[in-house]
Structure formats: structure tokens, C-alpha cells
C-alpha atoms as a PDB file:
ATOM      1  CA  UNK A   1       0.000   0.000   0.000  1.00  0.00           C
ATOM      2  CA  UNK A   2       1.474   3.366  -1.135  1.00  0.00           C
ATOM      3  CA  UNK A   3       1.651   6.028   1.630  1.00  0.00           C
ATOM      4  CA  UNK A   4       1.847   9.581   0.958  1.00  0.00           C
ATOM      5  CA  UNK A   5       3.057  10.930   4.501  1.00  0.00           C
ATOM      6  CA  UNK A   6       2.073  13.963   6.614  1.00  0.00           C
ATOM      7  CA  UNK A   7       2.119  17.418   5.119  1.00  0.00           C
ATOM      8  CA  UNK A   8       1.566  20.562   7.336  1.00  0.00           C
ATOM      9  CA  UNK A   9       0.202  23.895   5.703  1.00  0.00           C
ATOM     10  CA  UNK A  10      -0.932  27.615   6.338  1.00  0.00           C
ATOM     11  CA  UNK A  11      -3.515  27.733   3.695  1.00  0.00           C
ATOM     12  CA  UNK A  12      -6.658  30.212   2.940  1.00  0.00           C
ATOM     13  CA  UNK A  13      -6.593  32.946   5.134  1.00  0.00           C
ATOM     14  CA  UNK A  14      -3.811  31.510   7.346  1.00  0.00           C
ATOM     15  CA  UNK A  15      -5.863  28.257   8.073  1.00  0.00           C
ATOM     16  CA  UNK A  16      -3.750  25.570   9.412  1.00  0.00           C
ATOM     17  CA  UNK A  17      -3.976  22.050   7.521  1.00  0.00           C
ATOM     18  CA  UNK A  18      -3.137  18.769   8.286  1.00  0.00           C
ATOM     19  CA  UNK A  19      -3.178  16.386   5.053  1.00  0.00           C
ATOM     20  CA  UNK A  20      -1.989  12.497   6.309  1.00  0.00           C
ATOM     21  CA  UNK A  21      -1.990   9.922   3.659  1.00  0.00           C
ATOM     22  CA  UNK A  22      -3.878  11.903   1.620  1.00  0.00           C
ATOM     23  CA  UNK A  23      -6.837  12.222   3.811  1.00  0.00           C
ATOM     24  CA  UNK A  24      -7.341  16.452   5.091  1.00  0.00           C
ATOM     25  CA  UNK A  25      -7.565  14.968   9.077  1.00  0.00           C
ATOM     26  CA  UNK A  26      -7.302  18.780  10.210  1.00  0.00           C
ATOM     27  CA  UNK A  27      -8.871  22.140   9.368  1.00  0.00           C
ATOM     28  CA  UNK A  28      -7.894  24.955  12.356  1.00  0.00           C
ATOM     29  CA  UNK A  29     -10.068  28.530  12.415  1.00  0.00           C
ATOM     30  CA  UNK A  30      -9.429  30.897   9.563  1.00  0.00           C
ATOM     31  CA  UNK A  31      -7.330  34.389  10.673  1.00  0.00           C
ATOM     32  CA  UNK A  32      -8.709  35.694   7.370  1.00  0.00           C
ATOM     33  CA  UNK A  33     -12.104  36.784   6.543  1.00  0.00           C
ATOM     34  CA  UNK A  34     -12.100  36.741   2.722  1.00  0.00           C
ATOM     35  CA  UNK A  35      -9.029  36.728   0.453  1.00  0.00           C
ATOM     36  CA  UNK A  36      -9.493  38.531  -3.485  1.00  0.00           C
ATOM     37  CA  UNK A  37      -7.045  36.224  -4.946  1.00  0.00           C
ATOM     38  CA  UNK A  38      -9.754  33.294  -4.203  1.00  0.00           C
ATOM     39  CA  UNK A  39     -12.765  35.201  -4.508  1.00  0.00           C
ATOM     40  CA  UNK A  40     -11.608  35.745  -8.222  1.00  0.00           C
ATOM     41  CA  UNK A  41     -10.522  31.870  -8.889  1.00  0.00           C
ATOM     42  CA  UNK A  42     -12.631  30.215  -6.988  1.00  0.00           C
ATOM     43  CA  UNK A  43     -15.464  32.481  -6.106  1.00  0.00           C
ATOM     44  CA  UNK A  44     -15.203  32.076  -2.517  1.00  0.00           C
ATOM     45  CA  UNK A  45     -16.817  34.923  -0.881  1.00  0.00           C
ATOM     46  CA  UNK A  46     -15.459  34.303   3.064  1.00  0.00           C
ATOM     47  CA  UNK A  47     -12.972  31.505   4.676  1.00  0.00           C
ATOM     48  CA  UNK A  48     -14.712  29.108   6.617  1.00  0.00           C
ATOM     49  CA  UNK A  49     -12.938  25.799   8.088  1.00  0.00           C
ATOM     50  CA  UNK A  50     -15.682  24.057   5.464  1.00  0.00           C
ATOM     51  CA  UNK A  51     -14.356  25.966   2.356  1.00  0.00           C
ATOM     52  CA  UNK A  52     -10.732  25.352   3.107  1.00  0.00           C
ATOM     53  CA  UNK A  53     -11.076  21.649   3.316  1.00  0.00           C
ATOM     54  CA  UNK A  54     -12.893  21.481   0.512  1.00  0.00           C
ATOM     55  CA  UNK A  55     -10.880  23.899  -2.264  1.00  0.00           C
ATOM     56  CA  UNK A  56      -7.797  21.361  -0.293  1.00  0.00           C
ATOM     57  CA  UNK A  57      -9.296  17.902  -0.628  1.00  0.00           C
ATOM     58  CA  UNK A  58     -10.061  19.991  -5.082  1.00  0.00           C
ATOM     59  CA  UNK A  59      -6.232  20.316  -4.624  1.00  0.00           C
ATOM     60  CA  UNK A  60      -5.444  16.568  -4.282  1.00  0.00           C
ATOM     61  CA  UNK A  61      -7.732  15.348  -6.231  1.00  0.00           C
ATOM     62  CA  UNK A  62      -7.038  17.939  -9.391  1.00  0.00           C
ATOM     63  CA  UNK A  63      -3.315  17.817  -9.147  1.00  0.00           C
ATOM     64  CA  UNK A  64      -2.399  15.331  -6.360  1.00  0.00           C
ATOM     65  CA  UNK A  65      -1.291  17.349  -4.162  1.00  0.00           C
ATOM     66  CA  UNK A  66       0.308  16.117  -1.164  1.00  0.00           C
ATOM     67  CA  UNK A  67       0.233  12.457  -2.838  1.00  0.00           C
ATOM     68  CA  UNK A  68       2.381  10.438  -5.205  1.00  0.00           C
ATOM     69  CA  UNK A  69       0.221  11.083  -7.402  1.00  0.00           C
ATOM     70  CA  UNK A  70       1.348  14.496  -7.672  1.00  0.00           C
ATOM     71  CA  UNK A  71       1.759  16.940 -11.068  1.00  0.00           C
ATOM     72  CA  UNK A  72       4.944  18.027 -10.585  1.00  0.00           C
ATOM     73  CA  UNK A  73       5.765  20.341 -14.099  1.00  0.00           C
ATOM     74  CA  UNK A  74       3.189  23.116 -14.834  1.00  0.00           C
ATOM     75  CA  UNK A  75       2.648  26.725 -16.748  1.00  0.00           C
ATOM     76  CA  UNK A  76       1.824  29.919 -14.736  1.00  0.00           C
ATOM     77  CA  UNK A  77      -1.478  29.817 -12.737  1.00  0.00           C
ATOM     78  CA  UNK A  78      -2.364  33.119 -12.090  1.00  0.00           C
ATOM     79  CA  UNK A  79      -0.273  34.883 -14.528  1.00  0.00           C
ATOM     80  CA  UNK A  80       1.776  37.513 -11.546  1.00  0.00           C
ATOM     81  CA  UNK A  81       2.766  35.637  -8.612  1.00  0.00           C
ATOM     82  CA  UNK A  82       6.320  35.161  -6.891  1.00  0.00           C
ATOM     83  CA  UNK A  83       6.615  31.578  -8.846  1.00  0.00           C
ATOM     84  CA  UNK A  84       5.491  33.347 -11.535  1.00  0.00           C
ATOM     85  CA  UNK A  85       8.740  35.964 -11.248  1.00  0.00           C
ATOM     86  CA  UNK A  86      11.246  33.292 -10.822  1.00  0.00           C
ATOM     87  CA  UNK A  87      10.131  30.935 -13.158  1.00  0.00           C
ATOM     88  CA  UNK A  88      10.591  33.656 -15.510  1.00  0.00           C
ATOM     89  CA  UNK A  89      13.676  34.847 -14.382  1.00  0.00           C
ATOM     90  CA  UNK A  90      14.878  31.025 -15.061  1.00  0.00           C
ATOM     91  CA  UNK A  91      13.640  31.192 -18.289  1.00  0.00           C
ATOM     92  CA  UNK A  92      15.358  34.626 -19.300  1.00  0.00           C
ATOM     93  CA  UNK A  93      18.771  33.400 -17.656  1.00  0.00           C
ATOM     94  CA  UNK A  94      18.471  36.122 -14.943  1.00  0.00           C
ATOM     95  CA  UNK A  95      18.825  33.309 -12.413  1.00  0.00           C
ATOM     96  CA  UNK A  96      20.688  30.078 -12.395  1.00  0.00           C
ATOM     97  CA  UNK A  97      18.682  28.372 -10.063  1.00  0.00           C
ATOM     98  CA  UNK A  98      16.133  28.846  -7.528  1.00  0.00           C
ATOM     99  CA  UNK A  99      15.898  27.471  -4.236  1.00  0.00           C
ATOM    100  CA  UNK A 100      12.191  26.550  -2.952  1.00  0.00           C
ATOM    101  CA  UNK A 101       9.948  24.787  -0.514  1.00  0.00           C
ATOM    102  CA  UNK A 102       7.371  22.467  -1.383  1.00  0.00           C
ATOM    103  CA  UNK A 103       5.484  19.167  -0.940  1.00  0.00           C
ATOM    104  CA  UNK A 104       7.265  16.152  -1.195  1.00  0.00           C
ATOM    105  CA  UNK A 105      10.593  17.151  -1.313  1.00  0.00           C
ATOM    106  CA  UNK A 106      10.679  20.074   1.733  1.00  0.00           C
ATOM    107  CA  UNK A 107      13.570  22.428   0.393  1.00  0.00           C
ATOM    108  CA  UNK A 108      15.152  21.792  -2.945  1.00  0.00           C
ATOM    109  CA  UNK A 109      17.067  24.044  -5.862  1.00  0.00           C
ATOM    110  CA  UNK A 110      15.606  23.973  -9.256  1.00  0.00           C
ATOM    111  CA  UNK A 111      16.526  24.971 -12.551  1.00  0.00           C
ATOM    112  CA  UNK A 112      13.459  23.790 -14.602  1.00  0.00           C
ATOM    113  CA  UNK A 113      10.991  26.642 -14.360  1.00  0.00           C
ATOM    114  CA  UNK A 114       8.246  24.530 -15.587  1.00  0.00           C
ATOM    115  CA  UNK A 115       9.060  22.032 -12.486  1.00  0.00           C
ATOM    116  CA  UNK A 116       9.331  25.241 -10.021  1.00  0.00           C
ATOM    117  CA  UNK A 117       5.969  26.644 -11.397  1.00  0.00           C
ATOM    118  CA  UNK A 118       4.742  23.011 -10.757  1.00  0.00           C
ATOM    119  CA  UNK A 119       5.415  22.796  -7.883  1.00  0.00           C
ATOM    120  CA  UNK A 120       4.930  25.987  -5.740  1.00  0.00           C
ATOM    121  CA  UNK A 121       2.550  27.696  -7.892  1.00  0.00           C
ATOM    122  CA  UNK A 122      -0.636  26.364  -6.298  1.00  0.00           C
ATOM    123  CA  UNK A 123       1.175  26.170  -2.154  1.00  0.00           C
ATOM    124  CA  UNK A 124       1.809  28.543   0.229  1.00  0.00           C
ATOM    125  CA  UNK A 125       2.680  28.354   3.929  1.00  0.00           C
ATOM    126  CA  UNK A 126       4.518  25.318   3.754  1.00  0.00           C
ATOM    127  CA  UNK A 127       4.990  24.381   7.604  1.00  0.00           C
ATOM    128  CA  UNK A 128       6.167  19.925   7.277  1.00  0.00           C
ATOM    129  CA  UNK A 129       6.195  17.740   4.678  1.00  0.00           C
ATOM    130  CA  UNK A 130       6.729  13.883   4.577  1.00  0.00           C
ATOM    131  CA  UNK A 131       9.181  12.605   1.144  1.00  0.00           C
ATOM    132  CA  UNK A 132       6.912  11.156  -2.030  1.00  0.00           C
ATOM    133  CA  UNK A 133       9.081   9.675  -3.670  1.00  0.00           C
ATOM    134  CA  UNK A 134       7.676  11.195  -7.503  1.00  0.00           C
ATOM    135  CA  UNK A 135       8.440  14.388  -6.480  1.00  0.00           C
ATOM    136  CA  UNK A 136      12.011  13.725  -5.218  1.00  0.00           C
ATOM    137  CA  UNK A 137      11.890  11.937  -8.995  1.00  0.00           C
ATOM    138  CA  UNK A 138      11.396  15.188 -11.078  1.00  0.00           C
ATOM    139  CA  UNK A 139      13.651  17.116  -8.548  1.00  0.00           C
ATOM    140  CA  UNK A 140      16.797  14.751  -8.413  1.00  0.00           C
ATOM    141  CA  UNK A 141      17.619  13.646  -4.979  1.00  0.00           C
ATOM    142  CA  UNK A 142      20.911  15.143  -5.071  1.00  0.00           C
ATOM    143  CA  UNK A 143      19.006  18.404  -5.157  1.00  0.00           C
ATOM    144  CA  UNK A 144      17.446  17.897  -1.959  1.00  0.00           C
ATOM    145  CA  UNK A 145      18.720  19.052   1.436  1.00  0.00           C
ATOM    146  CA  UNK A 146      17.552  15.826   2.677  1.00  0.00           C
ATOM    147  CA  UNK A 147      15.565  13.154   0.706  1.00  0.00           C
ATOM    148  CA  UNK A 148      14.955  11.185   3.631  1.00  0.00           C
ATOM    149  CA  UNK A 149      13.292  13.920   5.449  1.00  0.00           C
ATOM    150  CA  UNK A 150      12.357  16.124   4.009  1.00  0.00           C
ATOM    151  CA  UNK A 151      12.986  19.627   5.890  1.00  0.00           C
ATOM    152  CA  UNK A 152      12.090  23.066   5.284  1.00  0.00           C
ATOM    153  CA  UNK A 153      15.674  25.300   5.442  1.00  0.00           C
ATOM    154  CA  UNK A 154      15.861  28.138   3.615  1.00  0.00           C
ATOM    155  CA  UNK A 155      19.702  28.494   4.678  1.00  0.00           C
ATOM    156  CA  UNK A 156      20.972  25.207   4.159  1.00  0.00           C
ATOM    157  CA  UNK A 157      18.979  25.792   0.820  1.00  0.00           C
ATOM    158  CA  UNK A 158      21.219  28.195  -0.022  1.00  0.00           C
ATOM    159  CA  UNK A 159      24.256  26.497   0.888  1.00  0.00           C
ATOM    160  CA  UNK A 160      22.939  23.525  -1.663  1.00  0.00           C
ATOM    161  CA  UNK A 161      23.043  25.852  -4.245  1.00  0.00           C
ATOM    162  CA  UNK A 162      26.346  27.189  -3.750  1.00  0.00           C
ATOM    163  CA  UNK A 163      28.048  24.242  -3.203  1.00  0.00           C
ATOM    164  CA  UNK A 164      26.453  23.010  -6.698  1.00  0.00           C
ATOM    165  CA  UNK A 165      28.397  25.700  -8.308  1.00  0.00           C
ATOM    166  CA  UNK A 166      25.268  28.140  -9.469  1.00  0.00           C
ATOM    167  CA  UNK A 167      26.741  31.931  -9.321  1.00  0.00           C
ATOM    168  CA  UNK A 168      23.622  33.405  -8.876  1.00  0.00           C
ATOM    169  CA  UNK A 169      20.321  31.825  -7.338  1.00  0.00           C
ATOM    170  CA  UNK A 170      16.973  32.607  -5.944  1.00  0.00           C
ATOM    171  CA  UNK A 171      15.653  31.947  -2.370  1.00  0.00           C
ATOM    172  CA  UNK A 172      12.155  32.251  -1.004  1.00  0.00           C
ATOM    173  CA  UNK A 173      12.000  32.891   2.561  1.00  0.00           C
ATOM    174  CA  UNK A 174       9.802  33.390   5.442  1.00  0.00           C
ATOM    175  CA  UNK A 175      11.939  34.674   8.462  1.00  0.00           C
ATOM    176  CA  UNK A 176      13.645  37.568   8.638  1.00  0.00           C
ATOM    177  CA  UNK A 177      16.885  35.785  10.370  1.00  0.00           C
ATOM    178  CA  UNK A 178      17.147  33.413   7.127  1.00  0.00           C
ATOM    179  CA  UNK A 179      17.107  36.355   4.890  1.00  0.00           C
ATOM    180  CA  UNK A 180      19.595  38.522   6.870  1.00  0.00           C
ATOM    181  CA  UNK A 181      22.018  35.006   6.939  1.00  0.00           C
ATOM    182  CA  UNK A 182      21.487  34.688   3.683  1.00  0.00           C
ATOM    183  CA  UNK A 183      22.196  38.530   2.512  1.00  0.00           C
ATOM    184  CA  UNK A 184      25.176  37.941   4.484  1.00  0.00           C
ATOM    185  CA  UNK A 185      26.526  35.064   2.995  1.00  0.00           C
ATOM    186  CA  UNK A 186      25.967  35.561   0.203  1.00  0.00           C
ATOM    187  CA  UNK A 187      25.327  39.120  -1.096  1.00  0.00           C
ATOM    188  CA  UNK A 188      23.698  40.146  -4.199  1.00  0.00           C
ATOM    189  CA  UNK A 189      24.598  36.785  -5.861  1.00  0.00           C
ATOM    190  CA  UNK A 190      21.327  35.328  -3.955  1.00  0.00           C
ATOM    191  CA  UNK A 191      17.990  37.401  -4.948  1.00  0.00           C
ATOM    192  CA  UNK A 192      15.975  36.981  -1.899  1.00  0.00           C
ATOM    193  CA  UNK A 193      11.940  36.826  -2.065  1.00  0.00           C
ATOM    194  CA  UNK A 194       9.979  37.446   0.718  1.00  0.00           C
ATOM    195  CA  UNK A 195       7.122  34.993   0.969  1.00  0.00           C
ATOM    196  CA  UNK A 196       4.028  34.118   3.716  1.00  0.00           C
ATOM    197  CA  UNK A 197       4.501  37.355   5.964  1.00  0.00           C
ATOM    198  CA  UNK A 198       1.380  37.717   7.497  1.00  0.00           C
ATOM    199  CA  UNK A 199       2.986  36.771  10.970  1.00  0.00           C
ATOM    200  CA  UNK A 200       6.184  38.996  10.722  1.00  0.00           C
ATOM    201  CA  UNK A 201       6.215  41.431  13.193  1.00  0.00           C
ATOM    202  CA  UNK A 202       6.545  45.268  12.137  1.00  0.00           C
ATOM    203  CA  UNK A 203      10.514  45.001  13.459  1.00  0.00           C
ATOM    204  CA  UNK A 204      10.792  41.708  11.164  1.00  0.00           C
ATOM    205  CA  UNK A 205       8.903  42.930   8.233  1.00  0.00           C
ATOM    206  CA  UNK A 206      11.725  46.224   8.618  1.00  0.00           C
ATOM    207  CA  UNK A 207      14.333  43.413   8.162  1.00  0.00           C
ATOM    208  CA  UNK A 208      13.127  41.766   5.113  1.00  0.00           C
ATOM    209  CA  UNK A 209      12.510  44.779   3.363  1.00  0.00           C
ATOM    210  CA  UNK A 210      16.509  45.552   4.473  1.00  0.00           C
ATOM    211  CA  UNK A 211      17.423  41.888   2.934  1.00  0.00           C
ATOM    212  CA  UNK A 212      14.990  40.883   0.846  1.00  0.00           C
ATOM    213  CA  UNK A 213      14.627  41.689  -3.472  1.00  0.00           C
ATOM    214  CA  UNK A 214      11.000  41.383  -3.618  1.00  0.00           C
ATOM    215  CA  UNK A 215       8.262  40.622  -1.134  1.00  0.00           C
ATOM    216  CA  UNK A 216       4.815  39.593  -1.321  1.00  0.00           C
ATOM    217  CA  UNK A 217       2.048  41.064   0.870  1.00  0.00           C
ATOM    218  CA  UNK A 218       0.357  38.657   1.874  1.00  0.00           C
ATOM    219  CA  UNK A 219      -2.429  39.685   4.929  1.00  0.00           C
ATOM    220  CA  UNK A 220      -0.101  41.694   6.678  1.00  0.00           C
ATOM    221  CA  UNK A 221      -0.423  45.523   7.424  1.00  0.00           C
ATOM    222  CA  UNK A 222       2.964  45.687   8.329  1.00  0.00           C
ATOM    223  CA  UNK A 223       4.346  44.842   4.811  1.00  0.00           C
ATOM    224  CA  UNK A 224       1.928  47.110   3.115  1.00  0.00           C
ATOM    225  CA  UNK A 225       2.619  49.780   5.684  1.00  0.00           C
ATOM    226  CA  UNK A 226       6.324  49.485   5.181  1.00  0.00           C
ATOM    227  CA  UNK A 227       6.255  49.394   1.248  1.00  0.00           C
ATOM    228  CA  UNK A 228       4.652  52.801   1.443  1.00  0.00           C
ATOM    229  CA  UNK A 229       7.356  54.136   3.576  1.00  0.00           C
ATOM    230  CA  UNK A 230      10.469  52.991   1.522  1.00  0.00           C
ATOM    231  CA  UNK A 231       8.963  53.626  -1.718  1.00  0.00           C
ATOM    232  CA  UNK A 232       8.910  50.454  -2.970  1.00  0.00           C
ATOM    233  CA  UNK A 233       7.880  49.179  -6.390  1.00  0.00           C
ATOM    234  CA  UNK A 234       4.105  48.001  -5.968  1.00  0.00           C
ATOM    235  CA  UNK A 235       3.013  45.189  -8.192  1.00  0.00           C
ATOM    236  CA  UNK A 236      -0.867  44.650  -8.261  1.00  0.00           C
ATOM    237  CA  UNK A 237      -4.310  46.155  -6.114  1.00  0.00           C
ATOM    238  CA  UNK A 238      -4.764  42.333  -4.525  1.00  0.00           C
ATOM    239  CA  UNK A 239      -2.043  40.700  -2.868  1.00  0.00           C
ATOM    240  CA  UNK A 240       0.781  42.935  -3.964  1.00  0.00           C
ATOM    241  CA  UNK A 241       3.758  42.115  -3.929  1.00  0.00           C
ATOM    242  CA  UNK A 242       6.588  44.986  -3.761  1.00  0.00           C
ATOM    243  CA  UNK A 243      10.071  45.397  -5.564  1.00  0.00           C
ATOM    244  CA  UNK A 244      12.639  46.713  -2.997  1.00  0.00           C
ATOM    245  CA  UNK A 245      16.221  46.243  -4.315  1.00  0.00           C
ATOM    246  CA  UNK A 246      17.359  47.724  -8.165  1.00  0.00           C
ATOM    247  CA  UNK A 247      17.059  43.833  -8.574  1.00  0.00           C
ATOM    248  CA  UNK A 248      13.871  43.284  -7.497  1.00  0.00           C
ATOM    249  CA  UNK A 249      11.966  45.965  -8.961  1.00  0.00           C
ATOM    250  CA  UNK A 250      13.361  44.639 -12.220  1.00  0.00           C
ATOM    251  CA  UNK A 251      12.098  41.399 -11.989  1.00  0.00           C
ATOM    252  CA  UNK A 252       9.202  42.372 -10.859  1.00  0.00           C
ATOM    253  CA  UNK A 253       8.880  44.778 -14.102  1.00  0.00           C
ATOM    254  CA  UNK A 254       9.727  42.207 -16.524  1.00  0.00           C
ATOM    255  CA  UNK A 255       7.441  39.523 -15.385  1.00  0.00           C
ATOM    256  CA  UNK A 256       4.521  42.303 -15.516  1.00  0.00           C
ATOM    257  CA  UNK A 257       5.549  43.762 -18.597  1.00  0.00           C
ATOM    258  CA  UNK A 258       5.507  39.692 -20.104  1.00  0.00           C
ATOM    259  CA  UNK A 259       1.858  39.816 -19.484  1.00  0.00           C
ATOM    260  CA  UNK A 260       0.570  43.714 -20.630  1.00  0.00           C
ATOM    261  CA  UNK A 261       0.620  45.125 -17.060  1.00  0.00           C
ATOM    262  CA  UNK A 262       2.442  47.625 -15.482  1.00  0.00           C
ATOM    263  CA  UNK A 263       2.852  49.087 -11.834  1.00  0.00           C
ATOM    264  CA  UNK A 264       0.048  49.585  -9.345  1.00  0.00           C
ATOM    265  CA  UNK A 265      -0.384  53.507 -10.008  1.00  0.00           C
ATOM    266  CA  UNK A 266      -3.740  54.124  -7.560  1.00  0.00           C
ATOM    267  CA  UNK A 267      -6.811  52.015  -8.806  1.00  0.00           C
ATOM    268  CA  UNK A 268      -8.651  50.565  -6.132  1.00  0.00           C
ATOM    269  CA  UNK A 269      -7.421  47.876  -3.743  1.00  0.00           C
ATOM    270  CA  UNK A 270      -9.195  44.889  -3.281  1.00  0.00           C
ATOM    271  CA  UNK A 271      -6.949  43.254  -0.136  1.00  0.00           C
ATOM    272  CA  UNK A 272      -7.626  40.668   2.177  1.00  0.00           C
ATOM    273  CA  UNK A 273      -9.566  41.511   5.359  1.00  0.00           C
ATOM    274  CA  UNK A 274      -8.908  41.655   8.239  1.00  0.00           C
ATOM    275  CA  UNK A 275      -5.405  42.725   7.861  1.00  0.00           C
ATOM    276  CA  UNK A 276      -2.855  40.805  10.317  1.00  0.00           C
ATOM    277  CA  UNK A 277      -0.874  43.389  12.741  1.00  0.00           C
ATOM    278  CA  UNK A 278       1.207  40.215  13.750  1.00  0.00           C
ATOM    279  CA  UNK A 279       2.635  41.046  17.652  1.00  0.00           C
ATOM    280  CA  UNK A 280       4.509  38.028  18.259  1.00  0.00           C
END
């Protein structure tokens, strides 16, 4: 009998999940009220627990998520998106690889954007994940921090990629201390995204916008606050997300100029609600 493992998310509107053996066992209390990004895919007007298990239980069933029956290569999903950016930035040879999280295979460095795009463009909030063994397949094992574990770190991430001879590479990360290490390290050879923020604090959010290329909004105020404040590049009315560095912002440009958009310039915002003012 095949088992899938145990797979920890923050999904919809910050909703914990528990997926184990393919089976959703867990669905915690939404921090979100109603997300746009869903309300214009999916038509979901508010998070409830109900929703979230179901659009999740859609998820393994359309592209096996969480299972070995997993899709592992895809296109863009929703056209402007942070997989979106670095699956084109892999494409146009800005980037020589990029080093992710996902299901199946916990942190990994890719260099097929089609496999990145497969992979993270349909997760967020990636918290555990158990090994399935199709994933770690299409990824290459020696790619993996760990194939027997699995584990989510962002750092050691890094160091895979370095140590695989790539001059320039892409990390996502969700605490501030991984992206000032990784700034550190490794200076502007690593473009830095900022990704699942809605429980930075204000001081953290301050240090990813010091370290970080490009950061998404997700339902923080803090990050939105902040963008305003250093003037940073804003990218949608949604979910933005914000170019900080000369890098970022150029990314960020060329992945909405690839699809006939251009800059946020003052039409009205459609965010999620409530906005997170994360204290801890």
C-alpha cells in the first residue's frame, strides 16, 4: 500500500492544515475573513474551516497534491505571482537556479521553471512535509537538502546551491533571520523573495525589506505599511507584492511587462480583510 506521509500547511486565510496519507484529518479557524485572490478563482466569498477543506481535498484530487500522485511540471497559474517571477527569471537566464519549498521534497534548488511553477505555484505556507518519492523523482535527490526527510531550510537551501556551483540563485524565505544570513553570505549573488509574511512582526517585516529583493504582501499591514514608507515598487491592487532592491523591482517589471501590465499607479485595492498586525 502506497503512503503519501504527513504534510503541514498555512492555507486560505492563514488556516492551518493537516493532510496524512492523503486524507485532510485537520482544518484549524481561519485568521482571514475573505481573500481577493480566491474570490476571483474560486469564487469564494469568506474563509470558513468548510471551504478550506474542501478547495484542499479539489487540490489533491485535481493535481495530487500532497500524494504520489502528484503533477509536478506546470505553466503559470495566475499569470503575476512570486513563482510566476522566478520561473521567468529562469527562463530569461536572470537566475541560475532557484531554491524553494514544497510538498514532497521540503527544500530543494531547481533549474526547470516549468518544475518550479509546478510545484509551488498552487502552495503557500509550507509548515512539514513527509518525502513522495515522484516528487524527489522530477527534482533529483541530489538536489534535496535531505531526501529522507524532508525539511524546510531556507539556509541550508542556499548552501545547496552554492556548493552546486550556481553563481547566482533565488531563495524564497519566510523569516527575517534566514534572509539577513542569507544577505550575508551571500550578497547580491542570492535574490531573496519574501514569501508568507502575514505573521512577521513590524521590526521583522523592517528586516526583510533591508534583505529581501521582492516581497509579497500577503495579509499583513505591516508589509503594506512598510512598502509605502520605503517607496517600494508596488506590483498589483490584490495581494501585492513589492520590488525593494534595483534587482527586485526589475524582476518584478519584466514579469509584468511579459503579461501587458504595469505598476500599481492608484486604482482601487481589493486586499484581504482583516489585515494581520502580527505582535509576536
Amino acid at each position: 500500500m502506497v503512503s503519501h506521509g504527513r504534510h503541514v500547511f498555512d492555507a486560505i486565510g492563514m488556516t492551518r492544515v493537516v493532510i496524512d496519507n492523503g486524507e485532510v484529518v485537520y482544518v484549524g479557524q481561519p485568521e482571514l475573513e475573505y481573500c481577493p485572490l480566491f474570490k476571483k478563482f474560486r469564487g469564494m466569498e469568506s474563509i470558513t474551516p468548510e471551504m478550506v477543506k474542501e478547495n484542499i481535498e479539489f487540490r489533491i484530487k485535481d493535481f495530487g497534491f500532497c500524494t504520489e500522485n502528484r503533477v509536478v511540471r506546470a505553466d503559470d497559474y495566475i499569470t503575476f505571482g512570486v513563482s510566476e517571477i522566478l520561473s521567468t527569471a529562469l527562463e530569461n537566464g536572470k537566475i541560475d537556479a532557484a531554491v524553494i519549498a514544497a510538498d514532497g521534497c521540503g527544500t530543494a534548488v531547481i533549474t526547470d521553471p516549468h518544475i518550479l511553477q509546478g510545484l509551488c505555484g498552487r502552495i503557500s505556507g509550507l509548515v512539514e512535509t513527509s518525502p513522495l518519492q515522484v516528487v524527489l523523482d522530477a527534482v533529483g535527490r541530489d538536489n534535496v537538502i535531505d531526501p529522507g526527510t524532508v525539511p524546510v531550510d531556507m539556509t541550508r537551501g542556499a548552501d545547496l546551491a552554492d556548493s552546486k556551483g550556481y553563481h547566482r540563485f533565488s531563495v524564497t524565505v519566510c523569516r527575517p533571520d534566514d534572509a539577513k544570513a542569507i544577505r550575508e553570505k551571500y550578497g547580491d549573488r542570492a535574490v531573496i523573495a519574501g514569501v508568507h509574511t502575514s505573521h512577521i512582526t513590524r521590526c521583522g517585516v523592517n528586516t526583510m525589506f533591508d534583505c529581501c529583493d521582492f516581497i509579497t504582501a500577503c495579509g499583513s499591514r505591516w508589509t503594506r505599511e512598510i512598502a509605502h514608507e520605503r517607496n517600494a515598487l508596488i506590483a498589483g491592487n490584490k495581494v501585492e507584492i513589492f520590488g525593494i532592491s534595483d534587482t527586485g523591482k526589475q524582476l518584478v517589471l519584466e514579469k509584468l511587462r511579459s503579461i501587458g501590465k504595469e505598476p500599481y499607479s492608484g486604482e482601487e485595492l481589493d486586499e484581504p480583510r482583516p489585515l494581520i498586525e502580527w505582535q509576536g
